[in-house]
C-alpha atoms as a PDB file:
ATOM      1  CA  UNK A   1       0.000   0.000   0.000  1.00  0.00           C
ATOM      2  CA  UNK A   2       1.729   3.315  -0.959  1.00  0.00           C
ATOM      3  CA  UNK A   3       1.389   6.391   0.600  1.00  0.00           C
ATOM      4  CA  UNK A   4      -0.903   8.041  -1.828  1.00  0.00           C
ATOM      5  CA  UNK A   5      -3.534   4.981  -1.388  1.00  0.00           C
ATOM      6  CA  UNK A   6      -2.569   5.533   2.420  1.00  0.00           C
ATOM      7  CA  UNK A   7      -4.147   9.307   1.890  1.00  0.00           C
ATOM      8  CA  UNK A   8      -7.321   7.826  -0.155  1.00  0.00           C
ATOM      9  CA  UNK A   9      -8.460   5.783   2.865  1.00  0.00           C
ATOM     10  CA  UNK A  10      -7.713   8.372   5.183  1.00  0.00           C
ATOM     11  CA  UNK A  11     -10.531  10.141   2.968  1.00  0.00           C
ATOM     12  CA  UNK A  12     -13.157   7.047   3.556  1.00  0.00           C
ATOM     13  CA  UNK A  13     -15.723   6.742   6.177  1.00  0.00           C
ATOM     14  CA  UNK A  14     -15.187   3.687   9.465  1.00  0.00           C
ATOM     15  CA  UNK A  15     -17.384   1.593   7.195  1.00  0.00           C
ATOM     16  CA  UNK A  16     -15.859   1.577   4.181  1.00  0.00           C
ATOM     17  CA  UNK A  17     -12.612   0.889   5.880  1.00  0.00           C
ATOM     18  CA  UNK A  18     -13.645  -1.921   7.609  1.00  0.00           C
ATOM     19  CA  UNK A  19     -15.224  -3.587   4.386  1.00  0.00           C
ATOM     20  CA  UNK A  20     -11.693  -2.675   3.105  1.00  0.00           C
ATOM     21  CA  UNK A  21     -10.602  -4.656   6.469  1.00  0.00           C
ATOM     22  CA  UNK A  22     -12.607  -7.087   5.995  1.00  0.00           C
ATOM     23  CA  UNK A  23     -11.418  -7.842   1.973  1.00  0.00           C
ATOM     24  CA  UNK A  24      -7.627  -7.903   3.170  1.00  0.00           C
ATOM     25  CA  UNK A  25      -8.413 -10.456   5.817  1.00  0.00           C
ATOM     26  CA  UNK A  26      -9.661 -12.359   3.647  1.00  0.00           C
ATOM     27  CA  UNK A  27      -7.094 -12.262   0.803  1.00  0.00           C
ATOM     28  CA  UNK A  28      -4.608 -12.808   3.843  1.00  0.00           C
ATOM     29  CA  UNK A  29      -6.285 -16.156   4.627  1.00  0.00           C
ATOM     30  CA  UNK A  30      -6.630 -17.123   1.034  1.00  0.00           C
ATOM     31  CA  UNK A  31      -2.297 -15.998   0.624  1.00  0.00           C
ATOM     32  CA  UNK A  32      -1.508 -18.369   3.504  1.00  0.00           C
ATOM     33  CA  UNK A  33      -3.546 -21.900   2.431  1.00  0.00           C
ATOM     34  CA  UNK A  34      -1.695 -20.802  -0.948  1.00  0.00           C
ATOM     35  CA  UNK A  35       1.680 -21.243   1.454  1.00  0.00           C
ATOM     36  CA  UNK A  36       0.448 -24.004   3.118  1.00  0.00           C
ATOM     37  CA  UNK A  37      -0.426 -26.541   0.213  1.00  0.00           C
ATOM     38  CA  UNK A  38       2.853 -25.259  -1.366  1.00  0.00           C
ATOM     39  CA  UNK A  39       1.142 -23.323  -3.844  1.00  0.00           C
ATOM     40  CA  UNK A  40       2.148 -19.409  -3.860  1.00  0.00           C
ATOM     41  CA  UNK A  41       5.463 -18.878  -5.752  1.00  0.00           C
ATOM     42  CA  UNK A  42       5.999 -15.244  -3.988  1.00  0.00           C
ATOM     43  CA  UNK A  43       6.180 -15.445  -0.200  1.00  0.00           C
ATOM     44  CA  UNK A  44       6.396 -11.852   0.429  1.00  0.00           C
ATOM     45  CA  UNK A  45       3.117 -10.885  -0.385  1.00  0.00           C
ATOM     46  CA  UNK A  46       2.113 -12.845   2.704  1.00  0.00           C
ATOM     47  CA  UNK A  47       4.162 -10.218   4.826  1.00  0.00           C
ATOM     48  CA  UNK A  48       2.700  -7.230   2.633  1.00  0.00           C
ATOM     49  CA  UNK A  49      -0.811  -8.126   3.344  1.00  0.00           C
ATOM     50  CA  UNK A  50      -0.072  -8.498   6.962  1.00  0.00           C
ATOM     51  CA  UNK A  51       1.268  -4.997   7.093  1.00  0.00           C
ATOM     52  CA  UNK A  52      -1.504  -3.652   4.623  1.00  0.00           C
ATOM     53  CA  UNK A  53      -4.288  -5.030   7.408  1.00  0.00           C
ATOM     54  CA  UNK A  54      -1.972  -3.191  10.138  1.00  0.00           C
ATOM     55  CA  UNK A  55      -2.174   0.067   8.635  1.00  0.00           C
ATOM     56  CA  UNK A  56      -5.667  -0.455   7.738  1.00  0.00           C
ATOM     57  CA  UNK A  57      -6.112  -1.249  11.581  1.00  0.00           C
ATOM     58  CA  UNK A  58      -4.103   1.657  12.213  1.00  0.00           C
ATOM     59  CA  UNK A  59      -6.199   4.379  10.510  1.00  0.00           C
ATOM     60  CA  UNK A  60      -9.107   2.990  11.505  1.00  0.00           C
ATOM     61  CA  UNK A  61      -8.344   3.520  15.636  1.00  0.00           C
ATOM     62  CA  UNK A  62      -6.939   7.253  14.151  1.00  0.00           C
ATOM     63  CA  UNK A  63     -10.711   7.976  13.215  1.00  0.00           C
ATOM     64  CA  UNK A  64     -11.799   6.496  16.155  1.00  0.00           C
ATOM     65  CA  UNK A  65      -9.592   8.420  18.690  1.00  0.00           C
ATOM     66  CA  UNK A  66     -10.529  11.326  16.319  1.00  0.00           C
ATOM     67  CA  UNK A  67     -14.080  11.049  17.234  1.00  0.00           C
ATOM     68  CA  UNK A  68     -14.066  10.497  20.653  1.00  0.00           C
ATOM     69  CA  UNK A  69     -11.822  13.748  20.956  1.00  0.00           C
ATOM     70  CA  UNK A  70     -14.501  15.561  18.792  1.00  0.00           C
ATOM     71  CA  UNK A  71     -17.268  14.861  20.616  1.00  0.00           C
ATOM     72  CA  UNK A  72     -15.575  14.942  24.508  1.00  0.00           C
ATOM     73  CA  UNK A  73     -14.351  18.872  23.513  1.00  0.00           C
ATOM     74  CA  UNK A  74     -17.175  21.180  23.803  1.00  0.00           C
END
């Protein structure tokens, strides 16, 4: 995931993140039975979609935390 894509979710509403969430666990489950039966030739998109679902993760909490702070200031 590259910065500008970083900036596009930043743009996207808690839902649409976590469908995006959702999609990348998935593909992440789907990567590693590849690994297990011996079947995905490129081993390192198992660590990029790890670290894709962290950042994903990651913005998500930011727009959480961002909330709460919004509505606890008066």
């Amino acid at each position: 995931m590259k910065r500008k894509q970083i900036e596009e979710i930043r743009g996207l509403t808690a839902d649409e993140i976590t469908r995006r969430l959702e999609d990348s666990r998935e593909a992440y489950f789907k990567l590693r039975m590849q690994f297990s039966t011996g079947q995905l030739k490129d081993t390192a998109q198992l660590r990029e979609s790890r670290r894709d679902i962290a950042r994903l993760e990651t913005l998500l909490r930011e727009q959480q935390r961002a909330e709460t702070a919004a509505g606890s200031t008066p």
